[in-house]
N, C-alpha and C. Protein backbone atom coordinates (compact mmCIF):
# COMPACT_ATOMS: atom_id res chain seq x y z
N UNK A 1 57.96 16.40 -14.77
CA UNK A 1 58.24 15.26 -15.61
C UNK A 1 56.95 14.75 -16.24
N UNK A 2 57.26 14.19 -17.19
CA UNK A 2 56.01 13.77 -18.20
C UNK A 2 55.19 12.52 -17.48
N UNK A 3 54.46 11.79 -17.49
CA UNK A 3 53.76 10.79 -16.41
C UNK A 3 53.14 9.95 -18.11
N UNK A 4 52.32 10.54 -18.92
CA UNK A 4 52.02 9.97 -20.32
C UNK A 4 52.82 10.11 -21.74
N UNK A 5 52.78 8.72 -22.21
CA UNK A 5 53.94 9.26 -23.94
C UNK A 5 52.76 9.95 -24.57
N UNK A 6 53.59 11.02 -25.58
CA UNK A 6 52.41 11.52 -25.96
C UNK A 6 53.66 10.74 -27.55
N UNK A 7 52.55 10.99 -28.90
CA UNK A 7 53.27 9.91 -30.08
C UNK A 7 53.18 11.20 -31.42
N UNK A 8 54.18 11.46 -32.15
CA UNK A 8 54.00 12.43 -32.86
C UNK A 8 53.95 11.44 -34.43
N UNK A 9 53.29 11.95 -35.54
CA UNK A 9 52.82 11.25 -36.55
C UNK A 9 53.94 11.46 -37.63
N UNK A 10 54.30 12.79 -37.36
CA UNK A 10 55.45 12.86 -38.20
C UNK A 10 56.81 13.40 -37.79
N UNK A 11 57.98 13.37 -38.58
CA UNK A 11 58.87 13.71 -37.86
C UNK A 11 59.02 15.16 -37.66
N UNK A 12 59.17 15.76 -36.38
CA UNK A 12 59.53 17.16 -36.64
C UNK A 12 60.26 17.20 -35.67
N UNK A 13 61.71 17.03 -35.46
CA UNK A 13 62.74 16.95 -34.51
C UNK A 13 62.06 18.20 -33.33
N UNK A 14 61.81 19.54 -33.66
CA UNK A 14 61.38 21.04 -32.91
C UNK A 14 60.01 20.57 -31.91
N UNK A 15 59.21 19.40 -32.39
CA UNK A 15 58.00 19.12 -31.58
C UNK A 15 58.50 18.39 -30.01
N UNK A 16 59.68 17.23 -30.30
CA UNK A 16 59.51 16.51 -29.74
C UNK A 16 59.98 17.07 -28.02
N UNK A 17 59.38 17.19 -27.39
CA UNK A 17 59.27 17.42 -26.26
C UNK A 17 59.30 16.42 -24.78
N UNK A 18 59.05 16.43 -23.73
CA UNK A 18 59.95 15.35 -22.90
C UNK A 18 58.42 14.17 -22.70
N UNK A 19 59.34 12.90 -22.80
CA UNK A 19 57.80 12.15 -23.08
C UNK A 19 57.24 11.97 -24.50
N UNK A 20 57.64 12.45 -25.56
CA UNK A 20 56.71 12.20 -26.89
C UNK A 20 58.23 11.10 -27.65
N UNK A 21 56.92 10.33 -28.45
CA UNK A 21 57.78 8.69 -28.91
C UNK A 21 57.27 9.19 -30.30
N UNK A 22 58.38 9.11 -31.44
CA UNK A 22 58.39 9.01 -32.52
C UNK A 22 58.40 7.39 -33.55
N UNK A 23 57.89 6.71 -33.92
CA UNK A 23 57.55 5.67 -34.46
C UNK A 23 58.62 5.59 -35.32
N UNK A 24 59.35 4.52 -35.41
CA UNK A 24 60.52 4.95 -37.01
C UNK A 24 59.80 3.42 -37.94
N UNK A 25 59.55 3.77 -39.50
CA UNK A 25 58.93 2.91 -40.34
C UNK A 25 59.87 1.82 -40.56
N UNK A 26 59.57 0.99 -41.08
CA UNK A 26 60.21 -0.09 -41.36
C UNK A 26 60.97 -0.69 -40.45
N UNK A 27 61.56 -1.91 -40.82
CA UNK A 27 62.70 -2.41 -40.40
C UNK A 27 64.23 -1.67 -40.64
N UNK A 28 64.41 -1.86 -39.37
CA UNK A 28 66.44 -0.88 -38.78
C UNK A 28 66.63 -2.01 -38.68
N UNK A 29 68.16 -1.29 -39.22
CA UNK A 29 69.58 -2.17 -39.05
C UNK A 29 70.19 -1.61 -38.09
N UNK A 30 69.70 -0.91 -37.25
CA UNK A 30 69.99 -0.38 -36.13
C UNK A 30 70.18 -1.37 -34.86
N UNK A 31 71.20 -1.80 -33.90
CA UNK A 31 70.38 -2.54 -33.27
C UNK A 31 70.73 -4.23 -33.07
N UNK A 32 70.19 -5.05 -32.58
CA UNK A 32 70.26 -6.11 -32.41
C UNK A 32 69.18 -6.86 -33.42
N UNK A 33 69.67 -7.65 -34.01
CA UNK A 33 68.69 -8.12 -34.94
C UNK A 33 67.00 -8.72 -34.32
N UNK A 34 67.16 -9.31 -33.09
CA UNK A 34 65.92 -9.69 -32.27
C UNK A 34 65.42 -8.29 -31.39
N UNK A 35 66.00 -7.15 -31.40
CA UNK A 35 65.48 -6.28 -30.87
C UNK A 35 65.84 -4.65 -31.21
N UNK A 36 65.83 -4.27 -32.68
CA UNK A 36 65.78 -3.25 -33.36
C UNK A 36 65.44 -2.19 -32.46
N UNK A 37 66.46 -1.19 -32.82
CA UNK A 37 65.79 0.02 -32.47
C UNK A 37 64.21 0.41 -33.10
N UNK A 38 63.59 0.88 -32.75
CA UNK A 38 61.85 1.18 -33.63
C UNK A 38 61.09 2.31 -33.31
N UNK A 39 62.08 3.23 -32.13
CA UNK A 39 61.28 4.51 -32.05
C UNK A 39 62.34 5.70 -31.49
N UNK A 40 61.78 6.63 -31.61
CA UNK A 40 62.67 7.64 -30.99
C UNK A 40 61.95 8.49 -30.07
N UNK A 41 62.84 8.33 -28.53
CA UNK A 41 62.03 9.22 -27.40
C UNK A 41 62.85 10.24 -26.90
N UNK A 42 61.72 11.22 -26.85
CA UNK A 42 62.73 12.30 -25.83
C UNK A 42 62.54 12.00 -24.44
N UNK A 43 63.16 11.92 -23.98
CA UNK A 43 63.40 11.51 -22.05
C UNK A 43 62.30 12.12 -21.68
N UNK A 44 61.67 11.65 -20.64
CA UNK A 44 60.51 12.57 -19.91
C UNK A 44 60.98 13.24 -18.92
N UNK A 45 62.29 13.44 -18.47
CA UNK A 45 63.20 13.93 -17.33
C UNK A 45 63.38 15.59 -17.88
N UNK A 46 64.34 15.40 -18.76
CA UNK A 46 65.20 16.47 -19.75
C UNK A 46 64.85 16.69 -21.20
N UNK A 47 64.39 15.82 -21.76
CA UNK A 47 64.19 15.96 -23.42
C UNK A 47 64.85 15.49 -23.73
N UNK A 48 66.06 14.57 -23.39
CA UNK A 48 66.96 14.37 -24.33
C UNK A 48 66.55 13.20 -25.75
N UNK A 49 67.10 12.88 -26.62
CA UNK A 49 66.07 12.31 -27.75
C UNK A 49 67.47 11.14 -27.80
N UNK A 50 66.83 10.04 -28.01
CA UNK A 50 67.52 8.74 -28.16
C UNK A 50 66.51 8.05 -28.88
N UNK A 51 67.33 7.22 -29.59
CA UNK A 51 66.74 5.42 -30.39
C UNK A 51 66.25 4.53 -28.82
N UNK A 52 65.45 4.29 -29.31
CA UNK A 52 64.87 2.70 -28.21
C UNK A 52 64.33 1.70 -28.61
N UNK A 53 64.55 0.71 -28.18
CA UNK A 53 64.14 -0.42 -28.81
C UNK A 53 62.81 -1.18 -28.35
N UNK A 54 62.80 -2.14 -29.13
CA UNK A 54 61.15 -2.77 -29.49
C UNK A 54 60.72 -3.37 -28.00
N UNK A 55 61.63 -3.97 -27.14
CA UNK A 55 61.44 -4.51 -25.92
C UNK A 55 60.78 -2.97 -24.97
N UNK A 56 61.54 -1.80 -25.25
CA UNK A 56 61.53 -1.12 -23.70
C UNK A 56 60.72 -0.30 -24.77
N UNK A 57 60.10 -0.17 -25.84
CA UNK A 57 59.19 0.80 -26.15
C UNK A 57 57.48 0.25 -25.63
N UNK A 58 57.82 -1.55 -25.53
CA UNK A 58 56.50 -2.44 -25.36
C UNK A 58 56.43 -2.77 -23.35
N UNK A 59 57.88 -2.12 -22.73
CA UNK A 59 57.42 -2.48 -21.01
C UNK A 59 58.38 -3.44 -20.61
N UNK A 60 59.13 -4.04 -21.72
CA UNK A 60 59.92 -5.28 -20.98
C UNK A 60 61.11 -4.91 -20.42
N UNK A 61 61.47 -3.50 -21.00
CA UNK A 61 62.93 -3.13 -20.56
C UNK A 61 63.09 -1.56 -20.04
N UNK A 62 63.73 -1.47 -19.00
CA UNK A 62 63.82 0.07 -17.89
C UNK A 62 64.88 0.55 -19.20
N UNK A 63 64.68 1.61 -18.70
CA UNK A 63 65.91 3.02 -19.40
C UNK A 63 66.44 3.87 -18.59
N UNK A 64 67.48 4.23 -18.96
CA UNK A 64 68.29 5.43 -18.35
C UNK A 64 68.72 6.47 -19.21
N UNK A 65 68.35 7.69 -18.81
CA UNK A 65 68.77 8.88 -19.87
C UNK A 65 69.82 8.85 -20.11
N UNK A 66 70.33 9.16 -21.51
CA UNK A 66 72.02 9.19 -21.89
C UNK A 66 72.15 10.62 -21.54
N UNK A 67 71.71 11.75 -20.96
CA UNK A 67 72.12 12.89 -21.17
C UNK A 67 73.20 13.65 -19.82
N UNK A 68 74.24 13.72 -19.55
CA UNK A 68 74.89 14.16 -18.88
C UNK A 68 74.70 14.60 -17.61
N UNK A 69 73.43 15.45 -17.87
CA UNK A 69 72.71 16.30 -17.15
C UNK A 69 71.65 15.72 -16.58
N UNK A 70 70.99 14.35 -16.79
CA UNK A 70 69.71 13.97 -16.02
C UNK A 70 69.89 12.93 -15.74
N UNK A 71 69.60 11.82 -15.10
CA UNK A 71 69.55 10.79 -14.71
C UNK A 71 68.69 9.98 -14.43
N UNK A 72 67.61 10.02 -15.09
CA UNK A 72 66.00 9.82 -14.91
C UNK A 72 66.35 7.97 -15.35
N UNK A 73 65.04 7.28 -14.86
CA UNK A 73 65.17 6.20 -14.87
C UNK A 73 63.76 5.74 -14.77
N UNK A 74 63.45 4.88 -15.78
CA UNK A 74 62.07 4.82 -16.47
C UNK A 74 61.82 3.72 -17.31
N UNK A 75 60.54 3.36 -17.38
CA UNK A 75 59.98 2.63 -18.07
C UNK A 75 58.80 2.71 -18.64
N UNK A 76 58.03 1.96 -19.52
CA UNK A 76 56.69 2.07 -19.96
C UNK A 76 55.66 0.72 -19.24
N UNK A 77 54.32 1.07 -19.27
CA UNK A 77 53.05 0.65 -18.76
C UNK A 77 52.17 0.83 -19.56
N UNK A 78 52.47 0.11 -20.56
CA UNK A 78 51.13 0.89 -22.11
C UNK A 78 51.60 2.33 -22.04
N UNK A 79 50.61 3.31 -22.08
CA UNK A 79 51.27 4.62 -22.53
C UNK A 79 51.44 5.20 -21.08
N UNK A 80 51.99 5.05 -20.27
CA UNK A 80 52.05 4.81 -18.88
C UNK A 80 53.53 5.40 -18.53
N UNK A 81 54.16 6.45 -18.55
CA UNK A 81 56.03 6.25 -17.80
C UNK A 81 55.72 6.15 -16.53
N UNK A 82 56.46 4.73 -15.78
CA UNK A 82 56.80 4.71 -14.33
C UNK A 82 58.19 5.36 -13.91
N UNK A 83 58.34 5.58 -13.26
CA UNK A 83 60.02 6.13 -12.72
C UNK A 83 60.16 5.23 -11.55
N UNK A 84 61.56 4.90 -11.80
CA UNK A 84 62.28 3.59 -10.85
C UNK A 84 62.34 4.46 -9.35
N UNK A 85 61.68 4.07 -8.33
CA UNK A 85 61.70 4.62 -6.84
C UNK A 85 63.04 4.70 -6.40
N UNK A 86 63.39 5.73 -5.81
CA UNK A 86 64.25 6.00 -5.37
C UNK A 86 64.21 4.97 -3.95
N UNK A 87 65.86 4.19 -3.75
CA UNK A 87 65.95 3.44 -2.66
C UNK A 87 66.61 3.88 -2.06
């Protein structure tokens, strides 16, 4: 599993690999108006690639992979992924 985001500059869907955050420009209508989607990550578990928003791209908010197959559970620390301890 990935431990650092790595950040790709441009889009190339084929780069993004588990752990790398894509920046999306401007303002989305994506989203909640106080908390826009604003980047796109591939899971650091599986790869899977999802929208995330401005809170859990900055640390304030945990994630869970949407992908069928993984179940990873995570957050950010500056460029930091923690994974939620298993209880």
């Amino acid at each position: 599993m990935a431990a650092e985001l790595q950040y790709l500059q441009a889009w190339i869907p084929e780069k993004m690999e588990p752990g790398t955050v894509f920046l999306l420009d401007g303002p989305n209508a994506l989203g909640h108006e106080s908390n826009p989607f604003v980047a796109v990550l591939a899971c650091p578990g599986c790869g899977t690639v999802g929208l995330i928003t401005r809170r859990q791209l900055r640390g304030f908010e945990s994630m869970i992979c949407g992908s069928s197959s993984c179940s990873a559970e995570f957050g950010f620390d500056g460029d930091t992924i923690r994974y939620r301890s298993l209880q």
